[in-house]
N, C-alpha and C. Protein backbone atom coordinates (compact mmCIF):
# COMPACT_ATOMS: atom_id res chain seq x y z
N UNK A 1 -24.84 -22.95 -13.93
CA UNK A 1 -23.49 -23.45 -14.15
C UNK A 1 -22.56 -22.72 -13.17
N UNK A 2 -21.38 -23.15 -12.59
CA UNK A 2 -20.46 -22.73 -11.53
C UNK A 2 -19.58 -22.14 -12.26
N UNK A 3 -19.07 -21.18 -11.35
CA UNK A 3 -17.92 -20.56 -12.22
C UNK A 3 -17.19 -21.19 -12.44
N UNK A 4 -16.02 -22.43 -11.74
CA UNK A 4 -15.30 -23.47 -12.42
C UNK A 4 -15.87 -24.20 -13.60
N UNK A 5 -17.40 -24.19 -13.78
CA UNK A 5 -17.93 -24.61 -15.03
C UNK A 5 -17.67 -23.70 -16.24
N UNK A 6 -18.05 -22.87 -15.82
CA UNK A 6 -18.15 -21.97 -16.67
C UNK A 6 -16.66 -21.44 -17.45
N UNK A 7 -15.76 -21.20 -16.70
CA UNK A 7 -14.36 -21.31 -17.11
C UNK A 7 -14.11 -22.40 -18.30
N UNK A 8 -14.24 -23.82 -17.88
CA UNK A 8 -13.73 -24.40 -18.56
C UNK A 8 -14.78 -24.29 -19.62
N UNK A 9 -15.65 -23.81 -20.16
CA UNK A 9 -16.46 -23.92 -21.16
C UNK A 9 -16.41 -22.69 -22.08
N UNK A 10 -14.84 -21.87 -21.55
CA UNK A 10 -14.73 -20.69 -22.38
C UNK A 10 -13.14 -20.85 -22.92
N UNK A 11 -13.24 -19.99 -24.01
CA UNK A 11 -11.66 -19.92 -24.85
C UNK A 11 -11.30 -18.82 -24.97
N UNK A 12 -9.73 -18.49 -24.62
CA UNK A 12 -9.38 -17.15 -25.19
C UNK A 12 -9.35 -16.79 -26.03
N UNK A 13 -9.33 -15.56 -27.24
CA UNK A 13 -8.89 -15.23 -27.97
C UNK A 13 -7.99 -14.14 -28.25
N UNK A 14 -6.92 -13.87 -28.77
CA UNK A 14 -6.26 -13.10 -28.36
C UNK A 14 -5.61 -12.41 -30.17
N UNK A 15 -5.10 -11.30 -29.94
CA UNK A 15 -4.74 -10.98 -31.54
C UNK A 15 -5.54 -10.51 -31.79
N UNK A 16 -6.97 -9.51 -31.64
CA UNK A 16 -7.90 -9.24 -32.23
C UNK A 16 -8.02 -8.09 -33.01
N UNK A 17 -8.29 -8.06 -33.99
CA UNK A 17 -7.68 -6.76 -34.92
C UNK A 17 -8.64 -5.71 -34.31
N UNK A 18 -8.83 -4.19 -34.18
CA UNK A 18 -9.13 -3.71 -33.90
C UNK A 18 -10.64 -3.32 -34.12
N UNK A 19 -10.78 -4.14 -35.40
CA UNK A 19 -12.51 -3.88 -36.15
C UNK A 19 -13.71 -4.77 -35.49
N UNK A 20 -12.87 -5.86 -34.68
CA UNK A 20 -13.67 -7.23 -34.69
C UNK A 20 -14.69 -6.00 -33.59
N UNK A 21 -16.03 -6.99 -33.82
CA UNK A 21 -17.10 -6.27 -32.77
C UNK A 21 -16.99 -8.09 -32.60
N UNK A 22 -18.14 -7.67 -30.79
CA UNK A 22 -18.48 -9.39 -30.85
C UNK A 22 -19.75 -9.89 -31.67
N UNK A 23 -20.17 -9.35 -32.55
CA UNK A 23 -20.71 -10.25 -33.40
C UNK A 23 -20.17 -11.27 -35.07
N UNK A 24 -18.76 -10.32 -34.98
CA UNK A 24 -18.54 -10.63 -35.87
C UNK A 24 -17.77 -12.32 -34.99
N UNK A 25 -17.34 -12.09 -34.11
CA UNK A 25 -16.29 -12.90 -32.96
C UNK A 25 -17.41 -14.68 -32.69
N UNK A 26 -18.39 -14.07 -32.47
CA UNK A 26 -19.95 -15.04 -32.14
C UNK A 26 -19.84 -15.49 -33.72
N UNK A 27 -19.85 -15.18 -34.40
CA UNK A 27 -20.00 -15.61 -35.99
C UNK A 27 -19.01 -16.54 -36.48
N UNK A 28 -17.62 -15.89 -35.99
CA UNK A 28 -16.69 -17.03 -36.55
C UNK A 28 -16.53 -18.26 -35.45
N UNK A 29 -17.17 -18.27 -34.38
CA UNK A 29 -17.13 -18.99 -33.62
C UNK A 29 -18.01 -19.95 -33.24
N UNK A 30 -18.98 -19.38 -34.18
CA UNK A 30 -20.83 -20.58 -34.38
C UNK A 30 -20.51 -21.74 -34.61
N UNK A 31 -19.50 -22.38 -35.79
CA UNK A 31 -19.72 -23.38 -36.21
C UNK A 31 -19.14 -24.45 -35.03
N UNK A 32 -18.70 -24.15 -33.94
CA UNK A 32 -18.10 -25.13 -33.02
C UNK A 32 -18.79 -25.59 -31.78
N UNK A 33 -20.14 -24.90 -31.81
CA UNK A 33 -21.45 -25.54 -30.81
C UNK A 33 -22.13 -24.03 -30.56
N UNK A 34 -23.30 -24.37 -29.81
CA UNK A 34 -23.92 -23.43 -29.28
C UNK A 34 -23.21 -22.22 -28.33
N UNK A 35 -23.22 -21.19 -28.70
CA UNK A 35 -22.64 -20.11 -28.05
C UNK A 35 -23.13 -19.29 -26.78
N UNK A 36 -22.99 -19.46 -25.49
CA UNK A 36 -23.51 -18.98 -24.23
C UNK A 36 -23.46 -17.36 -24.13
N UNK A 37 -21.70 -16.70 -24.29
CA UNK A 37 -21.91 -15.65 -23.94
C UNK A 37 -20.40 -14.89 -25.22
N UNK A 38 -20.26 -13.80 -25.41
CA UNK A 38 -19.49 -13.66 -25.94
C UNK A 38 -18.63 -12.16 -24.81
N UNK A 39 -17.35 -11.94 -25.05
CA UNK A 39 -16.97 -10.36 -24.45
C UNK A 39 -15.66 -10.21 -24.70
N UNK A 40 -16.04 -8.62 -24.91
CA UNK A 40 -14.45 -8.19 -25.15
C UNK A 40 -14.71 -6.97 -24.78
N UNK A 41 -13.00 -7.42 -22.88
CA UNK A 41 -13.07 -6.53 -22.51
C UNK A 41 -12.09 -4.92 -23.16
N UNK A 42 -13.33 -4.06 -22.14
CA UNK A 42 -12.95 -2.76 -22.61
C UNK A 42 -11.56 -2.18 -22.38
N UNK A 43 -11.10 -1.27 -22.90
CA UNK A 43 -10.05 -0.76 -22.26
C UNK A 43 -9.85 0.05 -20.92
N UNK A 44 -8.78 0.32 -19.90
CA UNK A 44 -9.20 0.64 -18.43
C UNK A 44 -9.31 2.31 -18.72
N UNK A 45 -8.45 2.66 -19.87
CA UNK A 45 -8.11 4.31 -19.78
C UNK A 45 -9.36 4.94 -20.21
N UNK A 46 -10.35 5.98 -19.43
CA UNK A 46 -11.52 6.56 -19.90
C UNK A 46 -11.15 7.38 -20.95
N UNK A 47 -9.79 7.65 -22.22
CA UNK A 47 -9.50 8.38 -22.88
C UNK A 47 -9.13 7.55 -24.44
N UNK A 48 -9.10 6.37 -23.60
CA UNK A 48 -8.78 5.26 -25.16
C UNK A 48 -9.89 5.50 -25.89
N UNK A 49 -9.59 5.68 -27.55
CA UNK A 49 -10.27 5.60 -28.33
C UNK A 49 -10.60 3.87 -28.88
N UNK A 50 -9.84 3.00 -28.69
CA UNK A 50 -9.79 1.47 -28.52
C UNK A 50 -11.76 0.80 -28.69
N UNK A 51 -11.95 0.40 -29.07
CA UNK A 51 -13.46 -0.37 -28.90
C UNK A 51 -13.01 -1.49 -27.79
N UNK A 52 -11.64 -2.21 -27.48
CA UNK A 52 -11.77 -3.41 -27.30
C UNK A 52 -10.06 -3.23 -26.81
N UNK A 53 -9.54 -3.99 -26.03
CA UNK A 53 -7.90 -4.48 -25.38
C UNK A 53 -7.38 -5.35 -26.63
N UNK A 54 -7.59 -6.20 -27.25
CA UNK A 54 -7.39 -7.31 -28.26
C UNK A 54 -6.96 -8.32 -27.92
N UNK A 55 -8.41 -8.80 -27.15
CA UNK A 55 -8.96 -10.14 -27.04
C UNK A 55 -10.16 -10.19 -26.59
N UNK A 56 -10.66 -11.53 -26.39
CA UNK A 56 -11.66 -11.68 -26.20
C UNK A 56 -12.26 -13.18 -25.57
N UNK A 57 -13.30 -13.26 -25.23
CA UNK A 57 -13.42 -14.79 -24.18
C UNK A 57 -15.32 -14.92 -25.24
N UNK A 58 -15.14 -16.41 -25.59
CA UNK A 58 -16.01 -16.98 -26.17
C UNK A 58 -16.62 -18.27 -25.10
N UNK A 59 -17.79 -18.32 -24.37
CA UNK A 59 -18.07 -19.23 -23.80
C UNK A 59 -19.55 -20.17 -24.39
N UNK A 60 -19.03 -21.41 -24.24
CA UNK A 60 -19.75 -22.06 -25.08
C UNK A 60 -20.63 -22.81 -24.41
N UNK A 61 -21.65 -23.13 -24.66
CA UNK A 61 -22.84 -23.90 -23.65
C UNK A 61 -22.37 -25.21 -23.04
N UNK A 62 -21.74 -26.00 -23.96
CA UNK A 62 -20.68 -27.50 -23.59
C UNK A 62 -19.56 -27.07 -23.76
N UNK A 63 -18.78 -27.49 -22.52
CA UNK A 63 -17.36 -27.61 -22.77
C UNK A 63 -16.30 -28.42 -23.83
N UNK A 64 -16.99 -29.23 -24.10
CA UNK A 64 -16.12 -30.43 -25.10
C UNK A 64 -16.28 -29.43 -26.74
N UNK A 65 -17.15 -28.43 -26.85
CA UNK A 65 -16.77 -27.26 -27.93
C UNK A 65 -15.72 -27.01 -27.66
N UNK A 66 -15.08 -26.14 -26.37
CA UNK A 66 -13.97 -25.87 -26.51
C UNK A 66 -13.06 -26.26 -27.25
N UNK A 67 -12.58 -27.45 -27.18
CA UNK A 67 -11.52 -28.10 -27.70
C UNK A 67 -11.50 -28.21 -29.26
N UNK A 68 -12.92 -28.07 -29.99
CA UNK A 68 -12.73 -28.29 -31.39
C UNK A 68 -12.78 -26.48 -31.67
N UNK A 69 -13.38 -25.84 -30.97
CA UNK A 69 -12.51 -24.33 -31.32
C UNK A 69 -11.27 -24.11 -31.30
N UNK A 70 -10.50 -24.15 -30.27
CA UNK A 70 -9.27 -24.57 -29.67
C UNK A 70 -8.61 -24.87 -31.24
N UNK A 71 -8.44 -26.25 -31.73
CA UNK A 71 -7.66 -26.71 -32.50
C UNK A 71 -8.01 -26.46 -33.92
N UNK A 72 -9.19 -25.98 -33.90
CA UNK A 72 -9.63 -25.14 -35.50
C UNK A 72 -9.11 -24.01 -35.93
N UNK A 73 -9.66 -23.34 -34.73
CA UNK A 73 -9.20 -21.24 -34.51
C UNK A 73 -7.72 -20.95 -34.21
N UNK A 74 -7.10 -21.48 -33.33
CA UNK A 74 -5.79 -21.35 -32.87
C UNK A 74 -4.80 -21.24 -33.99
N UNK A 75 -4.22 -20.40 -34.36
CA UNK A 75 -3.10 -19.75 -35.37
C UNK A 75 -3.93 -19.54 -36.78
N UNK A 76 -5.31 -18.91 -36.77
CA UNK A 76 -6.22 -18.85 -37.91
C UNK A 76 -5.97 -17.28 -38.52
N UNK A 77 -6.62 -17.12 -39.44
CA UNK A 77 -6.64 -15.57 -39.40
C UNK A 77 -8.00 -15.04 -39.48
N UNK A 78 -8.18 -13.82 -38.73
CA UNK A 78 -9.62 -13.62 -38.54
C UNK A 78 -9.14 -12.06 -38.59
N UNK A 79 -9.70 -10.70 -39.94
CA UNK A 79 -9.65 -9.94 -40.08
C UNK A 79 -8.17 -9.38 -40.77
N UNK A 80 -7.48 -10.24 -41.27
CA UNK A 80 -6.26 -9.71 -41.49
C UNK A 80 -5.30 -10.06 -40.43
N UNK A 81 -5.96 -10.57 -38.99
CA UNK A 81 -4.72 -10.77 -38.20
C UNK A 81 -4.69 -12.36 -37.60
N UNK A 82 -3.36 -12.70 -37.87
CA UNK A 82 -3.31 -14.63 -36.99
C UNK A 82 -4.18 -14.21 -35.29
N UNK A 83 -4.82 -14.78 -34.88
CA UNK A 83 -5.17 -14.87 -33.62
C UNK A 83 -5.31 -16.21 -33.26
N UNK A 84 -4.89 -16.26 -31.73
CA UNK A 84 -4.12 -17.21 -30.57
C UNK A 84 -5.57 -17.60 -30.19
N UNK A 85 -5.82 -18.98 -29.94
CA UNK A 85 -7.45 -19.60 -29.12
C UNK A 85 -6.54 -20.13 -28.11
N UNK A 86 -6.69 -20.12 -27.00
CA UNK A 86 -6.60 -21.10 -25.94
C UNK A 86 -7.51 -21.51 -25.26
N UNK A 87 -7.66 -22.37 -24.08
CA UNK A 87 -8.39 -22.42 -22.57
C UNK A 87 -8.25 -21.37 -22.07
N UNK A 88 -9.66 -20.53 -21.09
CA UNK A 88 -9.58 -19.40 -20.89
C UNK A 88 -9.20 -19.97 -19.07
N UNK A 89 -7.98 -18.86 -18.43
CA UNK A 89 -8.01 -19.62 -17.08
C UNK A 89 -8.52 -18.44 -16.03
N UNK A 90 -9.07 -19.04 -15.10
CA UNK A 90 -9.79 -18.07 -14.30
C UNK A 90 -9.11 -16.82 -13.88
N UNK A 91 -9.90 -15.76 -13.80
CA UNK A 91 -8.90 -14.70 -13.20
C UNK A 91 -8.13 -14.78 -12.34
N UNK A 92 -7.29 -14.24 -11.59
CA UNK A 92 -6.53 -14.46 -10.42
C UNK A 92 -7.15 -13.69 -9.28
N UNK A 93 -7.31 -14.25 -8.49
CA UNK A 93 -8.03 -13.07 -7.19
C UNK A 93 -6.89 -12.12 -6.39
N UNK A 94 -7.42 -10.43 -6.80
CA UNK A 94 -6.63 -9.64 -6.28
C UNK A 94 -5.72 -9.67 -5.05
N UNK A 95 -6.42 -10.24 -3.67
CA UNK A 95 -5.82 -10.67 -2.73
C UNK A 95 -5.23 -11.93 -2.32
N UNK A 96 -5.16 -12.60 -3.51
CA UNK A 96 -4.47 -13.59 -3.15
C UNK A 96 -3.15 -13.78 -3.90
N UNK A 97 -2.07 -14.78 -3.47
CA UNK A 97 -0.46 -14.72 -4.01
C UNK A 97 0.15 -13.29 -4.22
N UNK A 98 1.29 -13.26 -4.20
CA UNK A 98 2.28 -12.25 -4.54
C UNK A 98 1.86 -11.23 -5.00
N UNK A 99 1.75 -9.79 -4.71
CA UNK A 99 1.99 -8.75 -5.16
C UNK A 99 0.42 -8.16 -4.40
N UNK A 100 -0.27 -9.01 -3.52
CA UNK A 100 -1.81 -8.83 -3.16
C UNK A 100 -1.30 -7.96 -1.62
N UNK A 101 -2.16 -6.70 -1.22
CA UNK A 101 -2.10 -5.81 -0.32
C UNK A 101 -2.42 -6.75 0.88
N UNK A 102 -2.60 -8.17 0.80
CA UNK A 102 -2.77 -9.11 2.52
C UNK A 102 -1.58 -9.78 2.32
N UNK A 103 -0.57 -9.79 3.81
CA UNK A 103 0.23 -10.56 4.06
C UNK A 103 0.33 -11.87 3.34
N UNK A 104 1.27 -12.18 2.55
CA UNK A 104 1.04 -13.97 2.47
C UNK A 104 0.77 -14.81 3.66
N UNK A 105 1.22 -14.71 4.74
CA UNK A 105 0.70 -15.98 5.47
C UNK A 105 -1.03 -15.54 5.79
N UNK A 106 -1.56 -14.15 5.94
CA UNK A 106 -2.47 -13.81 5.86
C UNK A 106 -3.67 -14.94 5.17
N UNK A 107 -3.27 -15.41 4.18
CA UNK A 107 -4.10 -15.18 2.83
C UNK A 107 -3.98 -16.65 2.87
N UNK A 108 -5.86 -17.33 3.02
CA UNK A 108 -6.62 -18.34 2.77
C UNK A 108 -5.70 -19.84 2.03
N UNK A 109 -5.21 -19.43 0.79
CA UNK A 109 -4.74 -20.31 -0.10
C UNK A 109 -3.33 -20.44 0.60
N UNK A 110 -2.59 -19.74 1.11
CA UNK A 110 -0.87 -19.70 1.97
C UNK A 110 -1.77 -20.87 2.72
N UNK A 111 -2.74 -20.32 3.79
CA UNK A 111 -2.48 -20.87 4.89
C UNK A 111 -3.11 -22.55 4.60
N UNK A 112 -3.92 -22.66 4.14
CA UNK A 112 -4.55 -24.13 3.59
C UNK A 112 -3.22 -25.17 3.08
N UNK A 113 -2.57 -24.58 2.29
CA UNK A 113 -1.56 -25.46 1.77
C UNK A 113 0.12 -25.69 2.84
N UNK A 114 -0.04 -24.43 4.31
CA UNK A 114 1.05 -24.49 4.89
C UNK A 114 0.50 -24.70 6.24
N UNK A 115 -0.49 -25.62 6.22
CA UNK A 115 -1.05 -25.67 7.35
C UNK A 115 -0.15 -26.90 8.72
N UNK A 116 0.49 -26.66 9.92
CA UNK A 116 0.82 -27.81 10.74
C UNK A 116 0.19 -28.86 11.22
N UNK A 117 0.34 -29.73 11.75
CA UNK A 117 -0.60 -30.71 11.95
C UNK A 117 -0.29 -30.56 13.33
N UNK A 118 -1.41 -30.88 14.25
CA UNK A 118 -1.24 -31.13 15.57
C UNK A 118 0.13 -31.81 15.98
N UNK A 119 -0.13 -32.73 15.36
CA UNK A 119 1.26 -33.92 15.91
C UNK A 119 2.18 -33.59 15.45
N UNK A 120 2.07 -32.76 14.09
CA UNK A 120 4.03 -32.10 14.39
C UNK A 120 4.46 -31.24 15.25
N UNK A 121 3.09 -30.11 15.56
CA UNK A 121 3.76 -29.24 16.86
C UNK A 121 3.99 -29.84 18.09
N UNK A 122 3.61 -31.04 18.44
CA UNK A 122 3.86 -31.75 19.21
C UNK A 122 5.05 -31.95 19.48
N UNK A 123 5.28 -32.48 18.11
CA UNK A 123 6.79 -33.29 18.06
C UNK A 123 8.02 -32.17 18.18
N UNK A 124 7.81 -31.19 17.50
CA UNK A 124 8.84 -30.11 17.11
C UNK A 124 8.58 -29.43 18.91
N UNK A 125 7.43 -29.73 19.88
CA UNK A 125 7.79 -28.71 20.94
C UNK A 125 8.79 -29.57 21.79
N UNK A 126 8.58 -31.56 21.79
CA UNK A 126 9.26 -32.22 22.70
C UNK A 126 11.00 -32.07 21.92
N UNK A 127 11.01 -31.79 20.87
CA UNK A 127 12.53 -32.01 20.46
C UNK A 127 13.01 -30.67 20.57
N UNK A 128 12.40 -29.59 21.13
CA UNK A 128 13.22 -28.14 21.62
C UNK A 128 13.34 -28.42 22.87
N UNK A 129 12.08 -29.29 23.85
CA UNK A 129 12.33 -29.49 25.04
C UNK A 129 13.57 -30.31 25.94
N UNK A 130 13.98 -31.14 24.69
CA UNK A 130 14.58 -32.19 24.92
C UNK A 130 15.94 -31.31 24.34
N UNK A 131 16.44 -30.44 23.81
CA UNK A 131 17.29 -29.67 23.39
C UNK A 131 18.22 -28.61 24.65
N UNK A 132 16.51 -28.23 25.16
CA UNK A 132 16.90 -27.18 26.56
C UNK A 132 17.31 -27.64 27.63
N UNK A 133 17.25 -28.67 28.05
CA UNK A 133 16.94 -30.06 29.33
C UNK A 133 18.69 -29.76 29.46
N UNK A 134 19.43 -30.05 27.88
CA UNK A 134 20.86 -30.52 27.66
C UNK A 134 21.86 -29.15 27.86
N UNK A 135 22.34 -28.69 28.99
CA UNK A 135 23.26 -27.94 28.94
C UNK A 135 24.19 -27.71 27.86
N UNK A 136 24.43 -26.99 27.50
CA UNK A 136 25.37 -26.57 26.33
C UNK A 136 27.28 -26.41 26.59
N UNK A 137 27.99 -27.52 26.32
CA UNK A 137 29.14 -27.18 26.53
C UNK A 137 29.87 -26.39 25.97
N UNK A 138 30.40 -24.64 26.78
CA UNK A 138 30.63 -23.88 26.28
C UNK A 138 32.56 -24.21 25.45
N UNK A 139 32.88 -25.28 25.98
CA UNK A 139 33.94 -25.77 25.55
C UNK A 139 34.18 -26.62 24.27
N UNK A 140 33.12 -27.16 23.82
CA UNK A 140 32.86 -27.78 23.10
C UNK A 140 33.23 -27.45 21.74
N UNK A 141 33.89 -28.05 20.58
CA UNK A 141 34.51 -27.82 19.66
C UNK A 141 35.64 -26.97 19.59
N UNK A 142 36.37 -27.21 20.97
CA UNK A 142 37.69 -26.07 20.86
C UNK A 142 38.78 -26.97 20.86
N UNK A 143 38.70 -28.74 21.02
CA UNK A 143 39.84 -29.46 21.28
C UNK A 143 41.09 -28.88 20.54
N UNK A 144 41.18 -28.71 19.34
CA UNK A 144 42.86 -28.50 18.93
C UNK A 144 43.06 -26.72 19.36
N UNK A 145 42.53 -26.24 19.84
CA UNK A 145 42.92 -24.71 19.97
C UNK A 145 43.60 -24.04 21.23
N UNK A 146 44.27 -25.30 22.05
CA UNK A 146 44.76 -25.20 23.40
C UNK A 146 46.26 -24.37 22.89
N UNK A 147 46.60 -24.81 22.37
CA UNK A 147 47.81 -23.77 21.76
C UNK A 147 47.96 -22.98 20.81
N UNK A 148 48.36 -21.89 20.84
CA UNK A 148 48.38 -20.27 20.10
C UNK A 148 49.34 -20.51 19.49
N UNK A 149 49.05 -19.81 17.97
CA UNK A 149 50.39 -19.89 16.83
C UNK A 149 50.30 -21.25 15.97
N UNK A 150 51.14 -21.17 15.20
CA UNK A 150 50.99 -21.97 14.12
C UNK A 150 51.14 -23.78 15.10
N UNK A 151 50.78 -24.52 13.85
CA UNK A 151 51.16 -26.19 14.82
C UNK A 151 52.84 -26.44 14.49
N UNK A 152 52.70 -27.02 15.56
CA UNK A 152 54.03 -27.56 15.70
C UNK A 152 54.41 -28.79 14.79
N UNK A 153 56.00 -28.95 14.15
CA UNK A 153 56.00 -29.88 13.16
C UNK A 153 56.00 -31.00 13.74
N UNK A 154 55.69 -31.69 12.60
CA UNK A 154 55.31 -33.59 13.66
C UNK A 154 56.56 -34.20 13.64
């Protein structure tokens, strides 16, 4: 399965009380199809006493589970606490969009979507050419300013 497969064949969960292990998570989540993988990630600090961040990603062998988890689980209570199901959406890749250590125009996805076409640089080099050709009248837009001081009454 592709990772775009695989995405859409997983759900968030979010709200997770602090006790849930993932078996208990795989358990309340059986009755909505066959279950592929379960995880809940860890916390980043090597000092958290935490088992778990509070949430978790349930991926299911068919995607069309999703959706009846989704609208079953979503605002349920599981351990004492309401927890949130959504569509799980792919991570974001570190170097790419805003706040990523490569230049934006740098970066694959900028340049794909801001890409020129031959024939506009074309066009955009004959309409600078055709710009420079035209001397510039340095007089130009000064008609009423031949006389100093206020205007004269009509």
């Amino acid at each position: 399965m592709t990772d775009q497969a695989r995405w859409k064949a997983t759900v968030y969960v979010g709200g997770l009380a602090a006790m849930i292990t993932m078996e208990n998570l795989e358990a309340a989540f059986l009755p909505f199809g066959e279950i592929a993988d379960v995880s809940l990630p860890k916390p980043e600090g090597p000092n958290s006493m935490e088992s778990h961040r509070g949430f978790g990603y349930v991926e299911f062998e068919d995607p069309e589970d999703t959706k009846e988890a989704i609208d079953n689980m979503d605002q349920s209570e599981l351990f004492g606490k309401v927890i949130k199901v959504s569509a799980a959406k792919p991570p974001k890749n570190v170097n790419e969009g805003l706040g990523s250590k490569t230049a934006l125009w740098e970066q694959e996805g900028w340049l794909a979507e801001n890409a020129v076409s031959e024939e506009d640089k074309t066009a955009a080099d004959r309409a600078r050419a055709v710009a420079e050709d035209r001397p510039e009248d340095p007089m130009q837009g000064l008609e009423g300013l031949d006389v100093a001081g206020p205007a004269a009454p009509a």
